[in-house]
Protein backbone atom coordinates (compact mmCIF):
# COMPACT_ATOMS: atom_id res chain seq x y z
CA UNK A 1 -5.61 -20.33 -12.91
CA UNK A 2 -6.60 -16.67 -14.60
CA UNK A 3 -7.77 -13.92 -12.63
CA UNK A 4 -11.75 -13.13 -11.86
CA UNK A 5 -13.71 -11.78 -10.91
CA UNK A 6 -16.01 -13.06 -7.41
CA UNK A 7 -18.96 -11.55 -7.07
CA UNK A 8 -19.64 -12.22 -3.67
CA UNK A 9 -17.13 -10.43 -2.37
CA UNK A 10 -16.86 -7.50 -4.88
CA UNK A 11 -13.31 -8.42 -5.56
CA UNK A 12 -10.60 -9.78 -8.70
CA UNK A 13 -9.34 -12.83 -6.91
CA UNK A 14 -5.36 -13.95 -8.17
CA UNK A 15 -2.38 -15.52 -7.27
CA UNK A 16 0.80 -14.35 -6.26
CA UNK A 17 4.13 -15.81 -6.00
CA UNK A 18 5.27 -15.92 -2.76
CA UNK A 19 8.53 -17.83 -1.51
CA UNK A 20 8.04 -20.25 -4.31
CA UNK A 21 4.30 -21.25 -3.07
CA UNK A 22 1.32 -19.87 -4.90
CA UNK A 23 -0.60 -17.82 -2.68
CA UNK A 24 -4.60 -16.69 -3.02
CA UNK A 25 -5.30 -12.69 -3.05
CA UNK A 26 -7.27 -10.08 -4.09
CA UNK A 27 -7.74 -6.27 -4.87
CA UNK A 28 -11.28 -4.57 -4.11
CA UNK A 29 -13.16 -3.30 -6.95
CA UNK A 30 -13.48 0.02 -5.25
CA UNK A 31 -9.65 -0.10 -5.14
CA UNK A 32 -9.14 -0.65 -8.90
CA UNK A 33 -11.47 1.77 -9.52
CA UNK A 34 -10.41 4.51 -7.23
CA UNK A 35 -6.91 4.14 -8.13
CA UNK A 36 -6.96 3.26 -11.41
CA UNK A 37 -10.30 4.49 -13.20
CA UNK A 38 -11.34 7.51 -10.57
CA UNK A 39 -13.71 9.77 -13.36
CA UNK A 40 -15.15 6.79 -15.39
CA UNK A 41 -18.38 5.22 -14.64
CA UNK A 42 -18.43 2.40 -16.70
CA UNK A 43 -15.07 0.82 -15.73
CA UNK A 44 -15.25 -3.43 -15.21
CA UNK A 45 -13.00 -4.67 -12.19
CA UNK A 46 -11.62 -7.68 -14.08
CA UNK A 47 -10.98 -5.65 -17.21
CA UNK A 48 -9.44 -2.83 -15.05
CA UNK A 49 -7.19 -5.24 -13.59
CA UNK A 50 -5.66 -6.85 -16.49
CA UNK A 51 -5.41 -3.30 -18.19
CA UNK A 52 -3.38 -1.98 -15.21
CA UNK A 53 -1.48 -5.60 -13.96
CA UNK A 54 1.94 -4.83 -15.48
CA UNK A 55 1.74 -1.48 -13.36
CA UNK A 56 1.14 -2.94 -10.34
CA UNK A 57 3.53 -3.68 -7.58
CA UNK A 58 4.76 -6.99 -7.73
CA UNK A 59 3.42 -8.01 -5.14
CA UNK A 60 -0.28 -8.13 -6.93
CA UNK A 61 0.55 -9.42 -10.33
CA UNK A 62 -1.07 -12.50 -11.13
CA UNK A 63 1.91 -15.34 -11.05
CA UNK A 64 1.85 -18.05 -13.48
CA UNK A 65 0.04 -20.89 -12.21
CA UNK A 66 2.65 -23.08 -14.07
CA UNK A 67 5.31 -21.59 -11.48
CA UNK A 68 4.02 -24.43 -8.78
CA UNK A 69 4.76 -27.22 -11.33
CA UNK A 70 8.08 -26.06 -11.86
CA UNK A 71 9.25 -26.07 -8.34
């Protein structure tokens, strides 16, 4: 499963790696933007994300979603 966007809640929804068990999460768009993309205007949350995913903590990288069949 890929990263997205969810428009409902304003938020890139993920999965993380956690004790060997794929676990559900997600990062505000306000928080990428803030954080990430503070003096643009045009800056996409999903886009944002993937741009910016290898420096994020670990903790809110996107895991494989092959990681669960390999268990």
């Amino acid at each position: 499963m890929q990263a997205f966007y969810h428009l409902t809640s304003g938020s890139v929804r993920f999965w993380v790696l956690v004790d060997q068990e794929l676990v559900g999460a997600r990062l505000r768009k306000e928080t990428l933007h803030y954080h990430y993309n503070p003096y643009r205007l045009d800056d996409a949350p999903l886009s944002t994300y993937l741009a910016m995913r290898p420096r994020l903590p670990r903790s809110c990288a996107a895991a494989s979603p092959t990681a669960r069949a390999s268990r």
